[in-house]
C-alpha atoms as a PDB file:
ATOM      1  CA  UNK A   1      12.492  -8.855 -13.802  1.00  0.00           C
ATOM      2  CA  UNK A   2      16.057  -7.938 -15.519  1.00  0.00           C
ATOM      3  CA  UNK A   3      17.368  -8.759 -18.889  1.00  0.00           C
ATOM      4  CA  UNK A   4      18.805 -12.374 -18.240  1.00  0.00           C
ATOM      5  CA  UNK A   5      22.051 -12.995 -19.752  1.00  0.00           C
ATOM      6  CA  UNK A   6      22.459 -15.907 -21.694  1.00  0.00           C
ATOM      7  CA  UNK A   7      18.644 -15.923 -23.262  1.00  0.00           C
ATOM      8  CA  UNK A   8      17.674 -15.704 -26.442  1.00  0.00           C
ATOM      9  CA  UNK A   9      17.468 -11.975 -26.857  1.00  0.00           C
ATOM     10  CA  UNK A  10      13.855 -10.737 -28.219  1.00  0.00           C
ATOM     11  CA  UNK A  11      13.436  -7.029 -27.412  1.00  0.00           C
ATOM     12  CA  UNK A  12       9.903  -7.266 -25.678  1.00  0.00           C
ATOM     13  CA  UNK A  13       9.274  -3.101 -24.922  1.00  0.00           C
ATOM     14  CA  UNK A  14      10.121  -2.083 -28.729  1.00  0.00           C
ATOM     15  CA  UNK A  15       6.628  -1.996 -30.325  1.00  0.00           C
ATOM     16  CA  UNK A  16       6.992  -4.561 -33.027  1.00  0.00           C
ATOM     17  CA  UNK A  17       5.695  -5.441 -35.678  1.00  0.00           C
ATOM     18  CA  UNK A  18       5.375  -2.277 -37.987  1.00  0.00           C
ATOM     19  CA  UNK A  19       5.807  -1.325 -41.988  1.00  0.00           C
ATOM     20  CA  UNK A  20       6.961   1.659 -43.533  1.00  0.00           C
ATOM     21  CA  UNK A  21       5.984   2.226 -46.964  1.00  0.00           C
ATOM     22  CA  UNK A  22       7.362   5.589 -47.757  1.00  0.00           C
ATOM     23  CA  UNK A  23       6.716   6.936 -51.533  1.00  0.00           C
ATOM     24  CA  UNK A  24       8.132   9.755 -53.410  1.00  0.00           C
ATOM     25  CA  UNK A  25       7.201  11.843 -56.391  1.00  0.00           C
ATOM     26  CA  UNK A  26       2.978  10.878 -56.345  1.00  0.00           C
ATOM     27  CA  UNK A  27       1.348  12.768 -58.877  1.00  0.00           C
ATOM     28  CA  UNK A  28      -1.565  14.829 -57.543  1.00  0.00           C
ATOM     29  CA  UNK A  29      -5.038  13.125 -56.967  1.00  0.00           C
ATOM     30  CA  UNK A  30      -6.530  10.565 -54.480  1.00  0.00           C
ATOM     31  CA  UNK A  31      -5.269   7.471 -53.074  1.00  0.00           C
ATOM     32  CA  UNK A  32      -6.704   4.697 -50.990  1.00  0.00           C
ATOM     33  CA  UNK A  33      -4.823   2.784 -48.579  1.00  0.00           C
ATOM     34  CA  UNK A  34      -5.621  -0.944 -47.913  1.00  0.00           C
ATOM     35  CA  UNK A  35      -4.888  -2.625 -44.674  1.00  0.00           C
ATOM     36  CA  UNK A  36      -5.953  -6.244 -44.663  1.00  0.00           C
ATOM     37  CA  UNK A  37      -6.236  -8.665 -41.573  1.00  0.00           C
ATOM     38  CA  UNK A  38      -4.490 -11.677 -41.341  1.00  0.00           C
ATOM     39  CA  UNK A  39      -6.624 -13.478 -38.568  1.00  0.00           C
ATOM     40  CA  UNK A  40      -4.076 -14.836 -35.361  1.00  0.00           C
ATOM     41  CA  UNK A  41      -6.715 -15.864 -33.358  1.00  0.00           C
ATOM     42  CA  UNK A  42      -7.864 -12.743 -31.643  1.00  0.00           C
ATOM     43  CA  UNK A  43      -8.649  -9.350 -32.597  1.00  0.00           C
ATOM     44  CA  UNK A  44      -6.046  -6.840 -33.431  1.00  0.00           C
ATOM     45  CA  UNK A  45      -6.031  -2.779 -32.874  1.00  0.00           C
ATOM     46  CA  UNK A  46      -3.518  -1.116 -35.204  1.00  0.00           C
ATOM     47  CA  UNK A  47      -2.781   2.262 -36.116  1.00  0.00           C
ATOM     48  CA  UNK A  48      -1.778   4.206 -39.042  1.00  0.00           C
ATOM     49  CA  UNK A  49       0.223   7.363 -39.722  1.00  0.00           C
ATOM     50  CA  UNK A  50       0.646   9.302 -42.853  1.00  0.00           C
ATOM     51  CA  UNK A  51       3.213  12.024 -43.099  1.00  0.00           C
ATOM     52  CA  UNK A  52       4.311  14.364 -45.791  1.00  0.00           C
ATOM     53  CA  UNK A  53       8.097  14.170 -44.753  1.00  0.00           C
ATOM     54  CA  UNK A  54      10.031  11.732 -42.623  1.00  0.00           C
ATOM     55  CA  UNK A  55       8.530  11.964 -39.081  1.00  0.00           C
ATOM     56  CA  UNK A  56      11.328  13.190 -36.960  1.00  0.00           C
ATOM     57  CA  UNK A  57      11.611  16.587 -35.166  1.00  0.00           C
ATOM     58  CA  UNK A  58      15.678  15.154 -35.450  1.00  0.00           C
ATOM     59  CA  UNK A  59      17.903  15.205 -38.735  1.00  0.00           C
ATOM     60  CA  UNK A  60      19.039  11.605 -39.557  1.00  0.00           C
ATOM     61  CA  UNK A  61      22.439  10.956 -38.044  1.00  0.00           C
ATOM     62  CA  UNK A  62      25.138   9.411 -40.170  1.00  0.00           C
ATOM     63  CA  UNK A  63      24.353   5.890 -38.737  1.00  0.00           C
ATOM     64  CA  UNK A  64      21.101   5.227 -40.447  1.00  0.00           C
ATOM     65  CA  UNK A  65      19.367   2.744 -41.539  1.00  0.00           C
ATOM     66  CA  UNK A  66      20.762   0.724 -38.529  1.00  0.00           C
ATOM     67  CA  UNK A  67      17.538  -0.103 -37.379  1.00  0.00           C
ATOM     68  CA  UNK A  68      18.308  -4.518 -37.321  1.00  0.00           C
ATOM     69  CA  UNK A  69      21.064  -6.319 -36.145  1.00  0.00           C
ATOM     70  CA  UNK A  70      21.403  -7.331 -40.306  1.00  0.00           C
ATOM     71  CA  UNK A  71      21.802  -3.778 -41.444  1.00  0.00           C
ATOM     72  CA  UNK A  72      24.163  -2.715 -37.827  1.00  0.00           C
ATOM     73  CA  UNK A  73      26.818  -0.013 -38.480  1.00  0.00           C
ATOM     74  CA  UNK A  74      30.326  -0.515 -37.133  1.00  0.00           C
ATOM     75  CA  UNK A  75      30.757   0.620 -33.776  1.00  0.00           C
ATOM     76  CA  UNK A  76      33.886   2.552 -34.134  1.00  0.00           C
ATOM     77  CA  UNK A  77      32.722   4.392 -37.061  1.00  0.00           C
ATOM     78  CA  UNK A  78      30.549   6.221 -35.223  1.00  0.00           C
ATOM     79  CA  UNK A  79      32.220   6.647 -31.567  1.00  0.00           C
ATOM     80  CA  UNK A  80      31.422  10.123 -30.320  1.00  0.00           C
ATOM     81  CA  UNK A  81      29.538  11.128 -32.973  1.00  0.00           C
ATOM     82  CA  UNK A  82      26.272  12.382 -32.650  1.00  0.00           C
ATOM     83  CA  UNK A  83      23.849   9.941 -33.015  1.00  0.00           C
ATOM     84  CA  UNK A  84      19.509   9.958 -32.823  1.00  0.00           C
ATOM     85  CA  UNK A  85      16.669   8.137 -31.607  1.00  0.00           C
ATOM     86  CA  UNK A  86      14.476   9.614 -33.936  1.00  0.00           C
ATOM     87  CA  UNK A  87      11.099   8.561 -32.659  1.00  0.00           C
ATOM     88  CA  UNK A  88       9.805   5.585 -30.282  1.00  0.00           C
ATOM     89  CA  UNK A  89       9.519   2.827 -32.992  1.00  0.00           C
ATOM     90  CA  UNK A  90      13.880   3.599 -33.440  1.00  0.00           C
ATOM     91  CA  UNK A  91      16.146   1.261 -32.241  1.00  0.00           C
ATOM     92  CA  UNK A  92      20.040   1.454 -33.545  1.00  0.00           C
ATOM     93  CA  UNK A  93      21.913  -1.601 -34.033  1.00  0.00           C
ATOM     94  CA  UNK A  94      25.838  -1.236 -33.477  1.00  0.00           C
ATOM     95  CA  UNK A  95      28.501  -4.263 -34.584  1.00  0.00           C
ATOM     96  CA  UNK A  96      32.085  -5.097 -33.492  1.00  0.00           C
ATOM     97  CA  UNK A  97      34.234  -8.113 -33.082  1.00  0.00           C
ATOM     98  CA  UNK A  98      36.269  -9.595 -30.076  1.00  0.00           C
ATOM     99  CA  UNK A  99      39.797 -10.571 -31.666  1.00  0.00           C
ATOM    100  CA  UNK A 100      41.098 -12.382 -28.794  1.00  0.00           C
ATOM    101  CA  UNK A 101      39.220 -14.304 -25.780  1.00  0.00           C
ATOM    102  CA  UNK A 102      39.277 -12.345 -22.514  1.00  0.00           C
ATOM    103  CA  UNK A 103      39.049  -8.888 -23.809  1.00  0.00           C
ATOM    104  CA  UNK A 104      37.225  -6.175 -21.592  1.00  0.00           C
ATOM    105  CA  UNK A 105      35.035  -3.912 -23.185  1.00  0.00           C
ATOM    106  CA  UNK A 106      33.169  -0.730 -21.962  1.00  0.00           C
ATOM    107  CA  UNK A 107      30.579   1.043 -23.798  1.00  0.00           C
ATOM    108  CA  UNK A 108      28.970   4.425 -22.729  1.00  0.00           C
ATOM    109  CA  UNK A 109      25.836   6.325 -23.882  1.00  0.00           C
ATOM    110  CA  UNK A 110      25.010   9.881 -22.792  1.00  0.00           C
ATOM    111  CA  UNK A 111      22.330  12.402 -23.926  1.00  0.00           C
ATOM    112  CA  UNK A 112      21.734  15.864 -22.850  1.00  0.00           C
ATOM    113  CA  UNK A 113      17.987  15.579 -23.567  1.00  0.00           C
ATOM    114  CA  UNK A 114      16.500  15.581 -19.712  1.00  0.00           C
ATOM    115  CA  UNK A 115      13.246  13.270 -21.197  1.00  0.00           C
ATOM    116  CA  UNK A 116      16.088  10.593 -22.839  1.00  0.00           C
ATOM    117  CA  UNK A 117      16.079   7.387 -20.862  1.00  0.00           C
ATOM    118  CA  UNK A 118      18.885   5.237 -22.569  1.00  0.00           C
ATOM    119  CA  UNK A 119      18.936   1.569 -22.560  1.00  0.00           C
ATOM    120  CA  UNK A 120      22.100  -0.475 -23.978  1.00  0.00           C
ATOM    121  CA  UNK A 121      21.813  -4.259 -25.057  1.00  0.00           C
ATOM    122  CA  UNK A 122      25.174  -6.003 -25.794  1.00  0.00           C
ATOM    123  CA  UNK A 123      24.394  -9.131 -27.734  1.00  0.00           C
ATOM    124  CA  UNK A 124      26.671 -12.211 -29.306  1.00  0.00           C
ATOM    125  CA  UNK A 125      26.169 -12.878 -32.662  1.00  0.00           C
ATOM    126  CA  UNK A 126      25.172 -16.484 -33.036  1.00  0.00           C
ATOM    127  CA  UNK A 127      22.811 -16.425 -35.726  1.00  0.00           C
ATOM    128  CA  UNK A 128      21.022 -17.928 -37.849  1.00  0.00           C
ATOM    129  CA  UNK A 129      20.614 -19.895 -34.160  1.00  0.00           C
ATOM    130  CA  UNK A 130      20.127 -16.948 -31.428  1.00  0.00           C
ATOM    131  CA  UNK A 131      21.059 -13.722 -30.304  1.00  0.00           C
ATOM    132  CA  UNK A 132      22.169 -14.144 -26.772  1.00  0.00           C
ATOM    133  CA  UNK A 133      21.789 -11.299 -24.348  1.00  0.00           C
ATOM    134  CA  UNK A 134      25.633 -10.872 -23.238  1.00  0.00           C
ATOM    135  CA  UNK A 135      25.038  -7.864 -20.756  1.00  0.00           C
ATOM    136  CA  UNK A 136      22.596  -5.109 -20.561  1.00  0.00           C
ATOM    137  CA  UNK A 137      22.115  -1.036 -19.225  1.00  0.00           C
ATOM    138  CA  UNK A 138      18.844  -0.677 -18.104  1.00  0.00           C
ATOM    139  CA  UNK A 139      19.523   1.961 -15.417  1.00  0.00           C
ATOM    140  CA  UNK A 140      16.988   5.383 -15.276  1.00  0.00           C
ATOM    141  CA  UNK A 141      18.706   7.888 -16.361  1.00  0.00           C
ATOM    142  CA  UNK A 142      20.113  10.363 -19.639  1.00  0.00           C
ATOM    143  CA  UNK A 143      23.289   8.388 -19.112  1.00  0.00           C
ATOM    144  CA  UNK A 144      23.772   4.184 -19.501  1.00  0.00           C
ATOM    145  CA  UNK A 145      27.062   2.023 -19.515  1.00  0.00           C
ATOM    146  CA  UNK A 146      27.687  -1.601 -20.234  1.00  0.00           C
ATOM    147  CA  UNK A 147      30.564  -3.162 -19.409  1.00  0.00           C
ATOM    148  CA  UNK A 148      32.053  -6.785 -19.495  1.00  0.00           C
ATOM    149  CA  UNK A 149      35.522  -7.941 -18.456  1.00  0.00           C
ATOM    150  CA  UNK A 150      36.416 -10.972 -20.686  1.00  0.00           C
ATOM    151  CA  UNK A 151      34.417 -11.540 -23.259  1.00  0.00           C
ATOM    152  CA  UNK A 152      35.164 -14.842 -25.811  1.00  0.00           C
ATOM    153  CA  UNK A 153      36.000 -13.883 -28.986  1.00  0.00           C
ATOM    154  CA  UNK A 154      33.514 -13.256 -31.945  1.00  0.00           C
ATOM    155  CA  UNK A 155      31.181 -10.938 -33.383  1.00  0.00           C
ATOM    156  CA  UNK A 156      28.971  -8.962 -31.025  1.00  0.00           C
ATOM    157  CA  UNK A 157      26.071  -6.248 -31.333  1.00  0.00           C
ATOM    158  CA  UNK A 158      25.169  -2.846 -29.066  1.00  0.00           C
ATOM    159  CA  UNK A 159      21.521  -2.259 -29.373  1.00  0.00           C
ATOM    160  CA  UNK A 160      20.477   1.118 -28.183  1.00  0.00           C
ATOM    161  CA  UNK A 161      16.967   2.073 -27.331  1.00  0.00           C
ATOM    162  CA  UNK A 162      15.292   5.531 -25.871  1.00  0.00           C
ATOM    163  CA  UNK A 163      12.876   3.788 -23.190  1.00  0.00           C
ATOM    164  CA  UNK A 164      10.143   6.821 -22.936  1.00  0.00           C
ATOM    165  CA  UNK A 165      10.455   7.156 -27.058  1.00  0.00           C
ATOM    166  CA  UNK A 166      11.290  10.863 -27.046  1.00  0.00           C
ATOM    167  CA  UNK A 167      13.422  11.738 -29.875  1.00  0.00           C
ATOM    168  CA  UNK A 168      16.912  12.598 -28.802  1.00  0.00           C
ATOM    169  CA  UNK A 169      20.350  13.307 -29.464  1.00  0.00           C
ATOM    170  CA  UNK A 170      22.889  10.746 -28.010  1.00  0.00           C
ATOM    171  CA  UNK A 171      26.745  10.202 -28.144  1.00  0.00           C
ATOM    172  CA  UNK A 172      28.520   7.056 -27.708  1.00  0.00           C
ATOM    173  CA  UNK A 173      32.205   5.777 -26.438  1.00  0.00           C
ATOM    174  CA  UNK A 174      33.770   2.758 -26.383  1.00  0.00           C
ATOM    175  CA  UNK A 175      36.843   1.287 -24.830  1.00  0.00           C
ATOM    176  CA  UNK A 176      38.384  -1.726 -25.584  1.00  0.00           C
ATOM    177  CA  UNK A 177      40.840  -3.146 -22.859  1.00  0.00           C
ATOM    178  CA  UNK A 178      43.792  -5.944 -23.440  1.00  0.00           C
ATOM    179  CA  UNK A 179      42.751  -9.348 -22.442  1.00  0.00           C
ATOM    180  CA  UNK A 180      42.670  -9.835 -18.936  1.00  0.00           C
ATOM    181  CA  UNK A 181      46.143 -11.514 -17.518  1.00  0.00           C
ATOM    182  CA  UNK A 182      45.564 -14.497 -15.446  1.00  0.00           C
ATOM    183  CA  UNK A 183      46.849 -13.809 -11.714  1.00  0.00           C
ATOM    184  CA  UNK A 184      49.746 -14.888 -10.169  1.00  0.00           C
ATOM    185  CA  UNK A 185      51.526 -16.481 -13.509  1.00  0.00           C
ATOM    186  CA  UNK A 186      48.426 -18.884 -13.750  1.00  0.00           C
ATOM    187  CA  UNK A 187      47.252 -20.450 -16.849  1.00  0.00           C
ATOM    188  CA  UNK A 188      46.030 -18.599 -19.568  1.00  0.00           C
ATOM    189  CA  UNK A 189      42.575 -17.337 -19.668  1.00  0.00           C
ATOM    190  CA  UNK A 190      40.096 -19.183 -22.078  1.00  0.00           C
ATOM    191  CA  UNK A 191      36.304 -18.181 -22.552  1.00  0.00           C
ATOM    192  CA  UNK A 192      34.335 -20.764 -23.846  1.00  0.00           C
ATOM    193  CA  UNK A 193      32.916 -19.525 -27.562  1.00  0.00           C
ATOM    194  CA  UNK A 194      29.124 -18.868 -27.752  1.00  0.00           C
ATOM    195  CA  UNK A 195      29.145 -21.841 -30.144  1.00  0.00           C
ATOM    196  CA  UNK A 196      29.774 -24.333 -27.476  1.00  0.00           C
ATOM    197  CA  UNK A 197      27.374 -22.167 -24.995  1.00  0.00           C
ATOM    198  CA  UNK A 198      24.836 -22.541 -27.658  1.00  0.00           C
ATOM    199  CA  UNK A 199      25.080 -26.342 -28.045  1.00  0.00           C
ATOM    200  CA  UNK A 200      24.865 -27.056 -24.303  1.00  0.00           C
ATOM    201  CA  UNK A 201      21.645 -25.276 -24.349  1.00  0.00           C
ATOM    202  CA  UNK A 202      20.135 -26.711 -26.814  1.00  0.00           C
ATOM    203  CA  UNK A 203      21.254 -30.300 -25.545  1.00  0.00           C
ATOM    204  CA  UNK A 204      19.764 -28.907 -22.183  1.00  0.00           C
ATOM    205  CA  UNK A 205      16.189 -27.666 -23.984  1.00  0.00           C
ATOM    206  CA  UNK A 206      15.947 -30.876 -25.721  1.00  0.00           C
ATOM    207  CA  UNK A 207      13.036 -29.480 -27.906  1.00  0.00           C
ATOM    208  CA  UNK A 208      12.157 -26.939 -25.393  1.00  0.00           C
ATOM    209  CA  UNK A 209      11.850 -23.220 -26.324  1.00  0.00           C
ATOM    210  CA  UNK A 210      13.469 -20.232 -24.861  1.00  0.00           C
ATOM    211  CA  UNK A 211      12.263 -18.959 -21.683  1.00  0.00           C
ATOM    212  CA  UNK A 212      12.025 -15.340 -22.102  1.00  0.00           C
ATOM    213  CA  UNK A 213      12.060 -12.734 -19.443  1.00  0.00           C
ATOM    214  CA  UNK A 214      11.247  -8.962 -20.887  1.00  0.00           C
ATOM    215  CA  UNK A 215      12.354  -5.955 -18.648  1.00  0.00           C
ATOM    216  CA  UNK A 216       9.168  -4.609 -16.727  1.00  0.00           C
ATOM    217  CA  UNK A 217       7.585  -0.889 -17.503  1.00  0.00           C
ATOM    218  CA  UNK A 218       8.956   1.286 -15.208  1.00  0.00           C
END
């Protein structure tokens, strides 16, 4: 099943959660490393990896950390610059905002890595409430576009994810169109803010939690 726009989006395929501790500087000797369980019910398999360096075969592009939506780097800054998915726990988090209602915006991802497989997630910003899925790339392919013709105005994020994990270059362009004229000397065109989305859902849930629909493996 696709990405359903409008959901709370919760991305299902990114192997969450994880910790990094990362230390510098040890003095020689040994070390131990604890891992406790916190019991959920059921068993739990985990895995641990210890590097001497940071574990990419990539050099860290001018971006990171972007890895949350909290810690996102501004979109523009980094159009056509090269960017990395450094290994398959990455995901980079991209931010802009939507002056005007009715704006169209375009966003393109390519990578010249034959393994990359490119996924784009364009979100609204409506926390601390949700993070609605607003459109989503989820095509096959080394190349992925997302594009929406009027969006409401507000704050929005790109997520970008490497679906097989390998560690790749990328570059990214965006184009930002005027808002779209209404035909025929019609009325104005108005897009209802996510705030008043959000609050007819919830009215509509009445208590009920999201229903949540994660992309299938390919």
């Amino acid at each position: 099943m696709e990405p359903v726009v409008g959901e709370e989006f919760r991305p299902a395929e990114v192997p969450f959660p994880f910790t990094l501790i990362a230390l510098k500087d040890l003095p020689a000797g040994t070390y131990h490393i604890l891992a406790p369980y916190v019991p959920s019910g059921e068993p739990a398999r985990y895995e641990i990896v210890i590097g001497s360096t940071y574990l990419s075969v990539l050099a860290r592009d001018a971006a990171e950390e972007n890895d949350y939506c909290d810690v996102a780097a501004p979109l523009n800054t980094f159009a056509a610059a090269n960017l990395t998915i450094d290994n398959f726990r990455d995901v980079d988090w991209f931010k802009f905002t939507v002056p005007a209602p009715g704006q169209s915006v375009t966003i393109t991802t390519s990578s010249a890595n034959v393994d990359a497989d490119l996924d784009l997630y364009m979100i609204a910003d409506g926390r601390p409430v949700w993070l609605p899925l607003v459109a989503a790339g989820v095509e096959t392919g080394q190349t992925e576009t997302v594009s929406v013709d009027s969006l409401p105005a507000g704050d929005y994020f790109l997520m970008v994810i490497d679906f097989p994990g390998v560690p790749t270059d990328y570059t990214i362009s965006t184009t930002f169109g005027p808002p779209v004229s209404p035909p025929h000397g019609g009325a104005a065109l108005t897009a209802e803010p996510w705030g008043a989305v959000r609050a007819k859902r919830e009215r509509a849930r009445a208590g009920s939690g999201p229903t949540l629909r994660p992309r299938p493996r390919r």
